[in-house]
N, C-alpha and C. Protein backbone atom coordinates (compact mmCIF):
# COMPACT_ATOMS: atom_id res chain seq x y z
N UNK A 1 24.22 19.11 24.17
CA UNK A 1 24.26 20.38 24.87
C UNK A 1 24.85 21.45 23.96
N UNK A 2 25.86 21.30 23.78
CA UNK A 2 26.53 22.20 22.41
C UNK A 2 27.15 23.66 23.25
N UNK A 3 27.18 24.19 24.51
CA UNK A 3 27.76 25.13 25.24
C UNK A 3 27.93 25.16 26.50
N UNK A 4 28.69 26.30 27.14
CA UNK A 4 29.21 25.93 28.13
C UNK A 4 28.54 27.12 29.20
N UNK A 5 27.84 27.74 29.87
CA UNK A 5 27.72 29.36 30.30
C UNK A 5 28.44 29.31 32.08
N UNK A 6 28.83 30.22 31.77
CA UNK A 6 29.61 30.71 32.93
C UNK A 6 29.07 32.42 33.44
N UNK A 7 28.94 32.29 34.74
CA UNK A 7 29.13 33.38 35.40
C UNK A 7 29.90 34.12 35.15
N UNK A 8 29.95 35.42 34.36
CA UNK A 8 31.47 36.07 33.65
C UNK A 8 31.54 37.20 34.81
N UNK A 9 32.19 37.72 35.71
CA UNK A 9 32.57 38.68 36.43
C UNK A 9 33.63 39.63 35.19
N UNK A 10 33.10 41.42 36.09
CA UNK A 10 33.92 42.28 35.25
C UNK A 10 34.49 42.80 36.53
N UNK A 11 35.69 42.29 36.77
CA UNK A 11 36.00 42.97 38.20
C UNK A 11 36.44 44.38 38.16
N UNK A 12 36.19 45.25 37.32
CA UNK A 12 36.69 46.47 37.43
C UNK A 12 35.62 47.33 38.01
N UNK A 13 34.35 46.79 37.54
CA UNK A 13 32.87 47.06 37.90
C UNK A 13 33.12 46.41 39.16
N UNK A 14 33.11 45.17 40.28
CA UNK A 14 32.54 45.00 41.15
C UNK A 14 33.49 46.20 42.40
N UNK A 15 32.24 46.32 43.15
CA UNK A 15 32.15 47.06 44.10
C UNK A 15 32.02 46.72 45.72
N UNK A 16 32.56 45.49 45.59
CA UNK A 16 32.62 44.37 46.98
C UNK A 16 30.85 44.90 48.15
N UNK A 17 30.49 45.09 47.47
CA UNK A 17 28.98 45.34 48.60
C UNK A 17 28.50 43.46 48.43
N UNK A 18 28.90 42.70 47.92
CA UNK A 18 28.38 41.14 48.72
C UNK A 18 27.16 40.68 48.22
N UNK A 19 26.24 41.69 47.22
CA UNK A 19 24.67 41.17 46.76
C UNK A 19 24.61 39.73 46.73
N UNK A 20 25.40 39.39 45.69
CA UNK A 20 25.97 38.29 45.15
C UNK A 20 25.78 37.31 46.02
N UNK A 21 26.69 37.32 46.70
CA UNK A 21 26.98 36.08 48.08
C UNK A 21 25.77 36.09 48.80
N UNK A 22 25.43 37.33 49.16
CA UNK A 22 23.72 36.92 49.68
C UNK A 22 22.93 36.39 49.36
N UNK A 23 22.68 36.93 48.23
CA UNK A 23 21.32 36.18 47.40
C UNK A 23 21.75 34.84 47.06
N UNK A 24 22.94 34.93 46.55
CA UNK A 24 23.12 33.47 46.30
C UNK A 24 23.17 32.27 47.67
N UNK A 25 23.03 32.90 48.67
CA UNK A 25 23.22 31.68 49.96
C UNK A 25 21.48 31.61 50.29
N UNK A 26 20.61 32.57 50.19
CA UNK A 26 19.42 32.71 50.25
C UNK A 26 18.67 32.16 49.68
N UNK A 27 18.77 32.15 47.95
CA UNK A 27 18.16 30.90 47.04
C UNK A 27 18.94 29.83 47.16
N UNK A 28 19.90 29.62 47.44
CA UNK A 28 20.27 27.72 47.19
C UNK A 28 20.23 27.52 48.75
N UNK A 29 20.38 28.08 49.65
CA UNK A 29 19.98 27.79 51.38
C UNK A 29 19.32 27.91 51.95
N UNK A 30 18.36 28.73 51.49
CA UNK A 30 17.39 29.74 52.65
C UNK A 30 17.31 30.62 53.54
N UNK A 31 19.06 30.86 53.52
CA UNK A 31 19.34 31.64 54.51
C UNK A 31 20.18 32.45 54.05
N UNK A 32 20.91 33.51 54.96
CA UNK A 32 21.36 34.40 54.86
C UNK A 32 22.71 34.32 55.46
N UNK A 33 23.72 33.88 55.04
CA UNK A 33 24.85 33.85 55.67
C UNK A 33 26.18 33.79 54.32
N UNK A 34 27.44 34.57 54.77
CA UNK A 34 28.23 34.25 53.45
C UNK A 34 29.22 33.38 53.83
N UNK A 35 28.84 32.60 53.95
CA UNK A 35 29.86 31.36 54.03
C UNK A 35 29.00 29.99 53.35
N UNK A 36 27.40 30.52 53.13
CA UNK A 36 26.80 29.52 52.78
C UNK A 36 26.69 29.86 51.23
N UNK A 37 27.28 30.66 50.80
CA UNK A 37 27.31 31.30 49.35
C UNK A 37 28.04 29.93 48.09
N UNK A 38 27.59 30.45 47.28
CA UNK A 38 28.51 29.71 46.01
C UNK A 38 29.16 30.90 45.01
N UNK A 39 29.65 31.46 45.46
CA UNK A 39 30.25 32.75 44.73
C UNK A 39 31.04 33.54 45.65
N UNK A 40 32.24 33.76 45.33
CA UNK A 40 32.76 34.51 46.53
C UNK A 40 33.44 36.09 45.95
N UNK A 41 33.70 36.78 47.05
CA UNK A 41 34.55 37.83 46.38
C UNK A 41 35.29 38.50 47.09
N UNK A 42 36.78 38.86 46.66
CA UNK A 42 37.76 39.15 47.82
C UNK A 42 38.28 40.53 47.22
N UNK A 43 39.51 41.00 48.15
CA UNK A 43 39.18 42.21 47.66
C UNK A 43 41.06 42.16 47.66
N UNK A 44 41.81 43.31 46.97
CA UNK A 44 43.15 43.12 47.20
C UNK A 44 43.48 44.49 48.14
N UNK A 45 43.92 44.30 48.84
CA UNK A 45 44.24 45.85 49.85
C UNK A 45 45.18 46.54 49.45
N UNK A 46 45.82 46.09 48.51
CA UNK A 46 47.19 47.25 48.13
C UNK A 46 46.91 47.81 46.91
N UNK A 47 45.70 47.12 46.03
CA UNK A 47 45.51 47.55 44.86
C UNK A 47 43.71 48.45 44.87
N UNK A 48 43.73 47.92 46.15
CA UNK A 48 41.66 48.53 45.90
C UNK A 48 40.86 47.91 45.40
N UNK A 49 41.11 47.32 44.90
CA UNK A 49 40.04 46.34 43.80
C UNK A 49 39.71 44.89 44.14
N UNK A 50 38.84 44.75 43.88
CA UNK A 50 37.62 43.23 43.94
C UNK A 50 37.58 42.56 42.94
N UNK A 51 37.17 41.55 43.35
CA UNK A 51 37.41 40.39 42.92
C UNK A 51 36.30 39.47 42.91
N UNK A 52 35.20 39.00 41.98
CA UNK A 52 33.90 38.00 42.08
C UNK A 52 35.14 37.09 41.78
N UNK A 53 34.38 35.58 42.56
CA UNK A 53 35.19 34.00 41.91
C UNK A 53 33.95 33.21 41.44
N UNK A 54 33.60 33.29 40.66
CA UNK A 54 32.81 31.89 40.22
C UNK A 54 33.10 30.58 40.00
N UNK A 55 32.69 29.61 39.90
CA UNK A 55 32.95 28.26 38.73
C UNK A 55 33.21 28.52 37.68
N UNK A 56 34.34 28.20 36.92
CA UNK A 56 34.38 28.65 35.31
C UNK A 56 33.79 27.41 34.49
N UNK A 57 33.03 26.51 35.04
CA UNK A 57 32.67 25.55 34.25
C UNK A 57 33.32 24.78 33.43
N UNK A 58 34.13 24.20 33.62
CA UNK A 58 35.41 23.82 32.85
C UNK A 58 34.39 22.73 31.98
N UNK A 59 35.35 22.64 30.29
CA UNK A 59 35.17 22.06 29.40
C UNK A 59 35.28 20.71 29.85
N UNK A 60 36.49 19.90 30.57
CA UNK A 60 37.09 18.71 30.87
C UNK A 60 36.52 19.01 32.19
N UNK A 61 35.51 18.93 33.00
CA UNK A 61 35.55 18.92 34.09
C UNK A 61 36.11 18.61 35.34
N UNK A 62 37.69 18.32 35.89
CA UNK A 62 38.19 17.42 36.39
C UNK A 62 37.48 16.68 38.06
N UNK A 63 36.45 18.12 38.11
CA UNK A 63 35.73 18.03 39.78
C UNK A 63 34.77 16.61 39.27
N UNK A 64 34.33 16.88 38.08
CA UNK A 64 33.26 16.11 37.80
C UNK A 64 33.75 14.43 37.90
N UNK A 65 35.36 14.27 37.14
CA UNK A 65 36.22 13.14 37.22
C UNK A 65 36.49 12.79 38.59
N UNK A 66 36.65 13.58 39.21
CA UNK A 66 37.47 12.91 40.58
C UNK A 66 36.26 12.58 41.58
N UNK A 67 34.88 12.96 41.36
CA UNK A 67 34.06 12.38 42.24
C UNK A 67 34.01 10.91 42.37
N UNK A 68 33.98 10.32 43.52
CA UNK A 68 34.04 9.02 43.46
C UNK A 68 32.42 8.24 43.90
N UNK A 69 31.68 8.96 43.97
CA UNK A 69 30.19 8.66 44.18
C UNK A 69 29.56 9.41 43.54
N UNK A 70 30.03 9.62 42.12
CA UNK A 70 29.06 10.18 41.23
C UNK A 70 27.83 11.05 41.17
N UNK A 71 28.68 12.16 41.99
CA UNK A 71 27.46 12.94 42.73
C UNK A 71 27.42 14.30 41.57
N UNK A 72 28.78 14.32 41.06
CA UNK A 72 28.67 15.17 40.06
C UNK A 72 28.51 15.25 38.90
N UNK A 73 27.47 16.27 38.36
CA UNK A 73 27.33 16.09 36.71
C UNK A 73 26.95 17.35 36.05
N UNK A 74 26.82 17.11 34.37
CA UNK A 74 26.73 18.17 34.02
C UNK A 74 24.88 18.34 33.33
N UNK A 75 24.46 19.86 33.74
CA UNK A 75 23.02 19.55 33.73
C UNK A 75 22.60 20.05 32.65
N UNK A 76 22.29 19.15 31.97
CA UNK A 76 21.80 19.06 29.90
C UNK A 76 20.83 20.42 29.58
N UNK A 77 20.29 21.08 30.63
CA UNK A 77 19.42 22.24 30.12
C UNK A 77 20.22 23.43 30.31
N UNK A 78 21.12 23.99 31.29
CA UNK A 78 22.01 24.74 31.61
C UNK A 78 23.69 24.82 31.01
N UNK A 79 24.10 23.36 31.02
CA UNK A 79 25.65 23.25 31.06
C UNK A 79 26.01 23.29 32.25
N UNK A 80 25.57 23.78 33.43
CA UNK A 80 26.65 23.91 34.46
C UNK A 80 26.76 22.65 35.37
N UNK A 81 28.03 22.86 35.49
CA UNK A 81 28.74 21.74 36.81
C UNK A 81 27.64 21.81 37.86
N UNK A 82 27.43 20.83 38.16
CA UNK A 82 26.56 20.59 39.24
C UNK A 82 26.53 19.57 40.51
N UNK A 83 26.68 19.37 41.72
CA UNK A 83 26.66 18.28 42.82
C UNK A 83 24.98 18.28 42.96
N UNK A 84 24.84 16.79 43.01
CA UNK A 84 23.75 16.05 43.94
C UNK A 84 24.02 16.12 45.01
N UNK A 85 23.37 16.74 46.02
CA UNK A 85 23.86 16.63 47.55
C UNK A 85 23.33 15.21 47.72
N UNK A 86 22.56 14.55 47.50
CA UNK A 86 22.22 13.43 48.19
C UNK A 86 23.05 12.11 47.77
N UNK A 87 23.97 12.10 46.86
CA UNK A 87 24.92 11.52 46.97
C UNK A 87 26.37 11.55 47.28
N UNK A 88 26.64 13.36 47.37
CA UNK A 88 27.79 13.76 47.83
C UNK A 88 27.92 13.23 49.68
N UNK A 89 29.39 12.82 49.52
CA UNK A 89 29.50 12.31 50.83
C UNK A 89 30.97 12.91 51.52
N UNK A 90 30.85 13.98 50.95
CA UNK A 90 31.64 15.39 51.27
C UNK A 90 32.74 14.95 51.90
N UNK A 91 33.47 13.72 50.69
CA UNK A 91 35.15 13.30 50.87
C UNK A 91 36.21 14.73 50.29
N UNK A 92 35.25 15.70 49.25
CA UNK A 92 35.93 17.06 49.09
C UNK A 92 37.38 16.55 47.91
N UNK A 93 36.95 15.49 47.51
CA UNK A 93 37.71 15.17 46.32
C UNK A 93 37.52 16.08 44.97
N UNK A 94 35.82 16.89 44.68
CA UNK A 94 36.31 17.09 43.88
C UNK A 94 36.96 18.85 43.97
N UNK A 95 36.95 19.47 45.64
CA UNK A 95 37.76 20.55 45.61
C UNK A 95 38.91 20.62 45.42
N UNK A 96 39.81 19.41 45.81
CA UNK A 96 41.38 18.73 45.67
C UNK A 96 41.31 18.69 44.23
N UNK A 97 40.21 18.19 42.88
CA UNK A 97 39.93 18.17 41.60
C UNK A 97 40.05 19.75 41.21
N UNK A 98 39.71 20.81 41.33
CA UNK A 98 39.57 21.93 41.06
C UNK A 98 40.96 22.54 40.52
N UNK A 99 40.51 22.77 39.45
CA UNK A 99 42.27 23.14 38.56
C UNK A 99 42.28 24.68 38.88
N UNK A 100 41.50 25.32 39.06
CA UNK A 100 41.43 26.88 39.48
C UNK A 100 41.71 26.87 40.85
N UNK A 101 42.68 28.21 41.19
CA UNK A 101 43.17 28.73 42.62
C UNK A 101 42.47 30.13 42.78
N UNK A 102 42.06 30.54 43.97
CA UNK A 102 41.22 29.52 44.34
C UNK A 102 40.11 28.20 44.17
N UNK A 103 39.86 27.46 44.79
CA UNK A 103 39.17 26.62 43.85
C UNK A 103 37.76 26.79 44.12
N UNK A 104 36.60 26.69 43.29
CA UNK A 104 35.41 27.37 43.30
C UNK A 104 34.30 26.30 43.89
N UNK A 105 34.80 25.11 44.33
CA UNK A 105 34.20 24.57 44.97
C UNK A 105 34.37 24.89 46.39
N UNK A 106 33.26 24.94 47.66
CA UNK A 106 33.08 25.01 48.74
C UNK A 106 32.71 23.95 49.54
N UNK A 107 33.25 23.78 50.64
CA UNK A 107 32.88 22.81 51.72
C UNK A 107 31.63 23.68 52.58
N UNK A 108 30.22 23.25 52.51
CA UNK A 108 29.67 23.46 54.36
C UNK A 108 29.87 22.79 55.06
N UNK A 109 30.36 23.59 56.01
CA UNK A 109 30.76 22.65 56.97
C UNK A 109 29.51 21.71 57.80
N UNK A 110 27.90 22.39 57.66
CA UNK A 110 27.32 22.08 58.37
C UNK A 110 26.23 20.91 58.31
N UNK A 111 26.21 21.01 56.44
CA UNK A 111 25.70 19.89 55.25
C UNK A 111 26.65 18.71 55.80
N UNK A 112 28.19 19.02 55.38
CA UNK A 112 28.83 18.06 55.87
C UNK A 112 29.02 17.74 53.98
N UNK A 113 29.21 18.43 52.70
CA UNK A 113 28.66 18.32 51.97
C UNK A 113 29.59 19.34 50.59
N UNK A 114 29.89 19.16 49.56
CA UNK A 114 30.73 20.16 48.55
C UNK A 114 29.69 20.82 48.26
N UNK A 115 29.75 22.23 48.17
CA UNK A 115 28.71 23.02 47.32
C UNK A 115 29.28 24.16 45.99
N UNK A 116 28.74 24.46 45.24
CA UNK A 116 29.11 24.90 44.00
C UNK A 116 27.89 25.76 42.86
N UNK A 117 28.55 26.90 42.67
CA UNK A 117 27.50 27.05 41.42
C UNK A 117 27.24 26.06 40.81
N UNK A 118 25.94 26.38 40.87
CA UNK A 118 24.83 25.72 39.32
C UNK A 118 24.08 26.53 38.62
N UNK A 119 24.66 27.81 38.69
CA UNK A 119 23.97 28.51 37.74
C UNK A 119 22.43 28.53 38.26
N UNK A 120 22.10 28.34 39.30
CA UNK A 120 20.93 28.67 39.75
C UNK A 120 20.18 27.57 38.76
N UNK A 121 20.27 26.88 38.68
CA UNK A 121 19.70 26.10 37.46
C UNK A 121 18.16 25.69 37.61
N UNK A 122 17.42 25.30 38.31
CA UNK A 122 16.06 25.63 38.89
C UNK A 122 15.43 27.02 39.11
N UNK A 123 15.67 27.97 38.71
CA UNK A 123 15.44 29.23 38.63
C UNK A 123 15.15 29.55 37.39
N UNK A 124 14.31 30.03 37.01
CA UNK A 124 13.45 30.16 35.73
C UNK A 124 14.48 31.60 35.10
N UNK A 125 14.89 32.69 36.14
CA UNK A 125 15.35 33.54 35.85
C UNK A 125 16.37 33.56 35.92
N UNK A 126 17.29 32.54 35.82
CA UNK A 126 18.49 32.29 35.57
C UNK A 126 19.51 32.60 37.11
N UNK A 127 20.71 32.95 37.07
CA UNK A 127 21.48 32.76 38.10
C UNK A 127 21.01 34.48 38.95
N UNK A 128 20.97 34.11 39.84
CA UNK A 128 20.33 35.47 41.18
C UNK A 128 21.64 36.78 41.41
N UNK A 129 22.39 35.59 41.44
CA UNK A 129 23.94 36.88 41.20
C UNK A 129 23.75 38.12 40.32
N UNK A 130 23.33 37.48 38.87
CA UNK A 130 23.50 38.12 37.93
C UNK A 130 22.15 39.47 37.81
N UNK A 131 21.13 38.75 38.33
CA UNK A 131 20.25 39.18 38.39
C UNK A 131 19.91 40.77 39.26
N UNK A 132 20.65 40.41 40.62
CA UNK A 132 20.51 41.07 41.46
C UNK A 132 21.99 41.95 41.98
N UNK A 133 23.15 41.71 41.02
CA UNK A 133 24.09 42.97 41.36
C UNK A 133 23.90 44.27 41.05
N UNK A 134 24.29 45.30 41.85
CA UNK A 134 23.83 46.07 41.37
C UNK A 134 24.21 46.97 39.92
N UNK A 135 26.14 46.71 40.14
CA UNK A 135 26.59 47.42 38.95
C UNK A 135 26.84 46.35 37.95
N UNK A 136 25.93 45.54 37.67
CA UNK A 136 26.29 44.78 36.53
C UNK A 136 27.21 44.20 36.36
N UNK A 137 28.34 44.02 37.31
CA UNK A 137 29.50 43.16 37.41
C UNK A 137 29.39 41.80 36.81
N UNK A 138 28.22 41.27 37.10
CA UNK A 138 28.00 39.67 36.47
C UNK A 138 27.31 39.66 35.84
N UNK A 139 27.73 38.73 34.13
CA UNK A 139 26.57 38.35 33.04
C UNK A 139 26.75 36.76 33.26
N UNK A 140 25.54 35.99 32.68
CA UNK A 140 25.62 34.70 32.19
C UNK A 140 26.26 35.02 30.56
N UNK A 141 27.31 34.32 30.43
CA UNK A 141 28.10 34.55 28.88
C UNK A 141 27.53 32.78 28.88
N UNK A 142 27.75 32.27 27.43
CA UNK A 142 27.56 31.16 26.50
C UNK A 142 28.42 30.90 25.53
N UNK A 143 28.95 29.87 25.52
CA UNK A 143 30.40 29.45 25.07
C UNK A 143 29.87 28.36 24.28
N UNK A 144 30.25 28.19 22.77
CA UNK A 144 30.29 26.87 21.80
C UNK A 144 31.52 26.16 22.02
């Protein structure tokens, strides 16, 4: 593989309008809801400013270690962290794994199931976030 790419947020640019979380619950769900998102973004009220959270794709993956049904891996054309839903059995070990606070893994509650960027990785045009914000807040960056 030889790199790592991450969703890079410029939070000075984001503008909390949510593109992001939409589109992103729309291509990996089908639907339209932000709780079904893999990207989140919060906002601070005393300071004004927003906040995108991605996966930072960690080098040592520890989400990837602590799965205990090997649902997680890393995907040789992309780099990014990735869950098999069809073997995840949404014990949520590897969100308890997540060395980042918040941690960028998500529970649905309705999968029953961990969900997580993948970089859109079946998407020819790469991650939809990036694609579709409006002020450019998110690039795909590439790390050796």
């Amino acid at each position: 593989m030889g790199y790592i790419s991450m969703v890079d947020p410029k939070e000075s640019v984001c503008q909390d309008c949510r593109s992001c979380e939409l589109y992103c619950a729309a291509v990996h769900e089908a639907a339209c809801g932000l709780e079904l998102n893999r990207i989140w973004e919060s906002r601070d009220p005393f300071r004004g400013e927003y906040f995108a959270y991605t996966c930072k794709q960690c080098i040592a993956p520890s989400c990837v270690a602590a799965c205990p049904e090997d649902a997680m891996y890393i995907d040789e054309k992309t780099g990014a962290r990735c869950i098999d839903e069809e073997k995840c059995n949404g014990c949520a070990a590897c969100i308890r794994a997540c060395p980042v606070e918040p941690p960028r893994i998500n529970y649905n509650s309705v999968k029953k199931k961990a969900v997580k960027c993948d970089l859109c990785k079946d998407r020819p045009d790469g991650p939809v976030c990036v694609q579709m914000c409006p002020t450019m807040c998110l690039t795909l960056k590439k790390y050796k």
